[in-house]
C-alpha atoms as a PDB file:
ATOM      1  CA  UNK A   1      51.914 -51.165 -84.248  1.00  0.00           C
ATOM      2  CA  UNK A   2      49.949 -47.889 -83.913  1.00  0.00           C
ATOM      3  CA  UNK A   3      49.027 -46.134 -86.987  1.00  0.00           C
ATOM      4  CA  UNK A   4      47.802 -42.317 -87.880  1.00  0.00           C
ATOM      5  CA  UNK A   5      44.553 -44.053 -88.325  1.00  0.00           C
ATOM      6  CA  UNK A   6      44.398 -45.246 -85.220  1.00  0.00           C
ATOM      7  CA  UNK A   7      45.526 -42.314 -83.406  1.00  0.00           C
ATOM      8  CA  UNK A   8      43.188 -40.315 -84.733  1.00  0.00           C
ATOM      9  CA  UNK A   9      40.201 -43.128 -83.835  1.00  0.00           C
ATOM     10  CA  UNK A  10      41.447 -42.767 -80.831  1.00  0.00           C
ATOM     11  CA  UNK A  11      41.940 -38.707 -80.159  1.00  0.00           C
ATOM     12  CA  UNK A  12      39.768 -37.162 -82.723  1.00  0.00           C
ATOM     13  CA  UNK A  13      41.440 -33.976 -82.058  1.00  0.00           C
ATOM     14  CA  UNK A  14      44.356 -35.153 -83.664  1.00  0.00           C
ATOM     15  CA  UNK A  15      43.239 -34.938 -87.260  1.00  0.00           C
ATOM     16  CA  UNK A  16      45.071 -32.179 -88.588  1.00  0.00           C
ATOM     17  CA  UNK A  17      48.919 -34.373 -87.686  1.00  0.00           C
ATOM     18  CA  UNK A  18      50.625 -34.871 -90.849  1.00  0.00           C
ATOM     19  CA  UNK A  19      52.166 -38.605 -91.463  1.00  0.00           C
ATOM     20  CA  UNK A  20      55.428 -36.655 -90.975  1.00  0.00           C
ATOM     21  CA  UNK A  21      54.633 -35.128 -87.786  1.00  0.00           C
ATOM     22  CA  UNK A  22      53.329 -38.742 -86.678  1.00  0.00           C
ATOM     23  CA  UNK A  23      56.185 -40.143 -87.674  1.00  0.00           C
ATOM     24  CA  UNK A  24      58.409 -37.939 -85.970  1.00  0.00           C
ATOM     25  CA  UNK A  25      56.311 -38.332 -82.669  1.00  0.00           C
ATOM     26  CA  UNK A  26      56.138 -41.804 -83.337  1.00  0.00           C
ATOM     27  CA  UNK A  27      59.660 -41.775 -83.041  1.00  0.00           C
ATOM     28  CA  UNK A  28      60.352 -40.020 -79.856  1.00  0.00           C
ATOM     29  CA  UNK A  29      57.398 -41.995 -78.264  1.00  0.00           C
ATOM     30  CA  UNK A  30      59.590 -44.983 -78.827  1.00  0.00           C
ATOM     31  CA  UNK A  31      62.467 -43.475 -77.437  1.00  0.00           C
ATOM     32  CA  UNK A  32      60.896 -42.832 -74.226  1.00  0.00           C
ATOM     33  CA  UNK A  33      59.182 -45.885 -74.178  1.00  0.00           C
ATOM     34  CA  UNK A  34      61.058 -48.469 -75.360  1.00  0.00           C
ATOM     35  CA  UNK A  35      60.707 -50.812 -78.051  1.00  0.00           C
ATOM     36  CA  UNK A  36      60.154 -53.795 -75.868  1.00  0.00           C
ATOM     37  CA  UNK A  37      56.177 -53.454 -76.282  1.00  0.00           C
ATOM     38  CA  UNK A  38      55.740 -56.571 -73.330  1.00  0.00           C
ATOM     39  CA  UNK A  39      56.683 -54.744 -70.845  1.00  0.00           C
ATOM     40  CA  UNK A  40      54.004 -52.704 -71.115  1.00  0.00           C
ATOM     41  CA  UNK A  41      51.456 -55.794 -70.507  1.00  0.00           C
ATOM     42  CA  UNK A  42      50.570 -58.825 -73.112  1.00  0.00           C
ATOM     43  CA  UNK A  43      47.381 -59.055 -74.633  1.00  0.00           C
ATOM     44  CA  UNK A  44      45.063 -59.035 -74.619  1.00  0.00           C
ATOM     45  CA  UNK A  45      45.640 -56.274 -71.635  1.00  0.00           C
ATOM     46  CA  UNK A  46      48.554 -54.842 -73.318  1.00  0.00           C
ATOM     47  CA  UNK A  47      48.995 -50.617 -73.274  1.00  0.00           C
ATOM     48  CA  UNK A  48      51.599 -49.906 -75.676  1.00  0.00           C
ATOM     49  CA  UNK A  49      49.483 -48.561 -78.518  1.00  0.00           C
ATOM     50  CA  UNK A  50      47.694 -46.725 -76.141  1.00  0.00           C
ATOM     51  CA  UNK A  51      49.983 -45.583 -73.993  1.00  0.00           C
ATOM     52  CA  UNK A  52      51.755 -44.641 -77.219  1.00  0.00           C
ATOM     53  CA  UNK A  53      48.875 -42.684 -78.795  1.00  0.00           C
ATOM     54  CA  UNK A  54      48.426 -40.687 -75.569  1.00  0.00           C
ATOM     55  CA  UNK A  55      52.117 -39.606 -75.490  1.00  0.00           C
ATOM     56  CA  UNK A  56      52.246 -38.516 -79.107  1.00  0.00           C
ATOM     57  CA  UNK A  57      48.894 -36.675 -78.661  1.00  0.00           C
ATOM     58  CA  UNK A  58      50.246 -35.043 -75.628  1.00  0.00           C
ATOM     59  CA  UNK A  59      53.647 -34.048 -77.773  1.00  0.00           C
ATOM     60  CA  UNK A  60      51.182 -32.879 -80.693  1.00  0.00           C
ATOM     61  CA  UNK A  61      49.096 -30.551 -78.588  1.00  0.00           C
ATOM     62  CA  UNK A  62      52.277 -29.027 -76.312  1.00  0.00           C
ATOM     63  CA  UNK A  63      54.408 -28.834 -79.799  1.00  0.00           C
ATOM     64  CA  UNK A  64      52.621 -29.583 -82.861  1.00  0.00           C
ATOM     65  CA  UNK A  65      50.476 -27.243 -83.398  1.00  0.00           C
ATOM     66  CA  UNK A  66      52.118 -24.139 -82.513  1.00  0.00           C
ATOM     67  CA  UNK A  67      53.212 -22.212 -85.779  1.00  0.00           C
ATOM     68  CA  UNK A  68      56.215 -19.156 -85.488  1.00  0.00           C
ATOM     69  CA  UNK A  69      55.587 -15.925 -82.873  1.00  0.00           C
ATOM     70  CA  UNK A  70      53.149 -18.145 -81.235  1.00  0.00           C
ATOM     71  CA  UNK A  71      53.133 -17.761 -77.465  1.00  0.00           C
ATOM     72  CA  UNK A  72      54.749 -20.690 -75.425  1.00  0.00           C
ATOM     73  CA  UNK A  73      51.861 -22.842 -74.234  1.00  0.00           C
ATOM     74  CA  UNK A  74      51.884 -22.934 -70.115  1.00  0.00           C
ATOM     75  CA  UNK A  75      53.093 -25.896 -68.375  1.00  0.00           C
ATOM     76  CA  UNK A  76      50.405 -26.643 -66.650  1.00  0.00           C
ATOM     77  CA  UNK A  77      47.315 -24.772 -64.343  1.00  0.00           C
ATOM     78  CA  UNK A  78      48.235 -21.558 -63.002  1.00  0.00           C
ATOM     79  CA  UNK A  79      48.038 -21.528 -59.068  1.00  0.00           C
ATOM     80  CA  UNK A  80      48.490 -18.115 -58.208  1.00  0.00           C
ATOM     81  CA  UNK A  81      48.577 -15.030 -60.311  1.00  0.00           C
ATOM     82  CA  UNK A  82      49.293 -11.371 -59.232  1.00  0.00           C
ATOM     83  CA  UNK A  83      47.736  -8.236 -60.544  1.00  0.00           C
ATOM     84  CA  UNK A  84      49.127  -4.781 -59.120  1.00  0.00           C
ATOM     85  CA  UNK A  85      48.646  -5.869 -55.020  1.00  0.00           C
ATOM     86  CA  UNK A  86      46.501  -7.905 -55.352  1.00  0.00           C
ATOM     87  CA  UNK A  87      47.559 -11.745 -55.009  1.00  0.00           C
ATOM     88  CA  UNK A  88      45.108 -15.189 -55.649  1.00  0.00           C
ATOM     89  CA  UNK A  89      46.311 -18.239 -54.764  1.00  0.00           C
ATOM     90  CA  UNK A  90      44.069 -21.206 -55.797  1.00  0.00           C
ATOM     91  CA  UNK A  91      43.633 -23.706 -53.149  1.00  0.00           C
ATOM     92  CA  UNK A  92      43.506 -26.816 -55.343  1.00  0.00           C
ATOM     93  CA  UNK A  93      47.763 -27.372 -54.927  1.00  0.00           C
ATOM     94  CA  UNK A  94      47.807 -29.902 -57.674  1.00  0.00           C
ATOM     95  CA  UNK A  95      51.485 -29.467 -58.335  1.00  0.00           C
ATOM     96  CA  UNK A  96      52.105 -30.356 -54.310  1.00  0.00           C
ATOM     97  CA  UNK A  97      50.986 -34.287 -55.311  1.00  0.00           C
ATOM     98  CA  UNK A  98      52.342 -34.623 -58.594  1.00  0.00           C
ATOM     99  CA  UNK A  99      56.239 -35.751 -59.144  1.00  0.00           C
ATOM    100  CA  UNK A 100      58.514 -33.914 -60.793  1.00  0.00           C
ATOM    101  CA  UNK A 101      59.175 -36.286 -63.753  1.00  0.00           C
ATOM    102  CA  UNK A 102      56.009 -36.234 -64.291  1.00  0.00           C
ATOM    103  CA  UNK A 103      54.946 -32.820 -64.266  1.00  0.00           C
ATOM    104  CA  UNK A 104      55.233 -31.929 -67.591  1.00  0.00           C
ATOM    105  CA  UNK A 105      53.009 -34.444 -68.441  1.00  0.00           C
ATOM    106  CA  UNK A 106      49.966 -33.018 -66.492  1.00  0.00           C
ATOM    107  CA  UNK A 107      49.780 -30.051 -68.630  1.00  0.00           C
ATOM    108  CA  UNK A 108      47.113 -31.805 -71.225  1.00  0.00           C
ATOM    109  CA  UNK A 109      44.429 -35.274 -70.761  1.00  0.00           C
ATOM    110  CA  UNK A 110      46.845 -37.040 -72.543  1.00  0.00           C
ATOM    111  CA  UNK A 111      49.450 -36.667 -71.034  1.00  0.00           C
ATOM    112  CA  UNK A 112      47.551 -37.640 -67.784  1.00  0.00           C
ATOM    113  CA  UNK A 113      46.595 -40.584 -69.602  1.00  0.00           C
ATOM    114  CA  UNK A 114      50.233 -41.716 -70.615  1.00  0.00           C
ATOM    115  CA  UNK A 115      51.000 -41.334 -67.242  1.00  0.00           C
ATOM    116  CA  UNK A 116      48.066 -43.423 -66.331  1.00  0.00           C
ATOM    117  CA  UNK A 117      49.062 -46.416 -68.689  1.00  0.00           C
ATOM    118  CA  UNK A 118      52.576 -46.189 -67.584  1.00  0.00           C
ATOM    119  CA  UNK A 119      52.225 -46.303 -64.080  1.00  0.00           C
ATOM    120  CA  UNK A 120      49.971 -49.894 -64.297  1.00  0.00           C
ATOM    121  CA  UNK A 121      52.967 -51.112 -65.138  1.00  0.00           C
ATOM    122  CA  UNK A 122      55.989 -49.485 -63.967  1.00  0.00           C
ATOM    123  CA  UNK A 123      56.918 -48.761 -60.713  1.00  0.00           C
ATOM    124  CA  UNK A 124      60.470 -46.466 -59.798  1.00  0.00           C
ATOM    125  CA  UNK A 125      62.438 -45.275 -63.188  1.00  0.00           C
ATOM    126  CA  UNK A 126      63.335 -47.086 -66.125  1.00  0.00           C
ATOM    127  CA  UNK A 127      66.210 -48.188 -66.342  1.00  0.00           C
ATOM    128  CA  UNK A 128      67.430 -49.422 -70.337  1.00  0.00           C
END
């Protein structure tokens, strides 16, 4: 079972979570994820914890840490941007290969990460 401690081992970043704002995340990530940890691999090759830690780190970063008045945090990289007539359009289309679902989950590395760990092991939706 993943711990604060080991979150933060894992994503130094994460020091400043609260053990109510883990627990909390730890929550949701369970939600999303199941509670059946074997179907995310056995050990010693199992990705739960990880997988786990990468989704609440992603929730943290996107959620956690904003405080009241702060400015909505962008989805993800910006891919064209206008100013007066003029118009740039980058020509990395990132967002063109990505899925919907999982779109969200490209706006931070660990959310790219969760997606990595999930998708050793699940192919198509998950069905409960």
């Amino acid at each position: 079972m993943l711990t604060l401690q080991d979150l933060v081992l894992r994503y130094p970043a994460m020091i400043n979570m609260t053990p109510e704002q883990f627990a909390m995340y730890q929550a949701d990530s369970v939600r999303i994820m199941g509670l059946d940890d074997g179907r995310w691999g056995t050990e010693p090759y199992g990705v739960y914890d990880p997988a786990q830690a990468a989704l609440i780190a992603h929730r943290y970063t996107i959620v956690g840490q904003l405080s009241e008045g702060d400015a909505a945090l962008s989805a993800g990289p910006v891919v064209r941007t206008d100013v007066d007539d003029v118009q740039v359009e980058f020509a990395d289309r990132i967002w063109d290969k990505v899925p919907y679902q999982e779109a969200g989950l490209y706006g931070t590395a660990y959310g790219q990460d969760y997606v990595m760990y999930r998708r050793m092991f699940f192919s198509g939706p998950r069905v409960a």
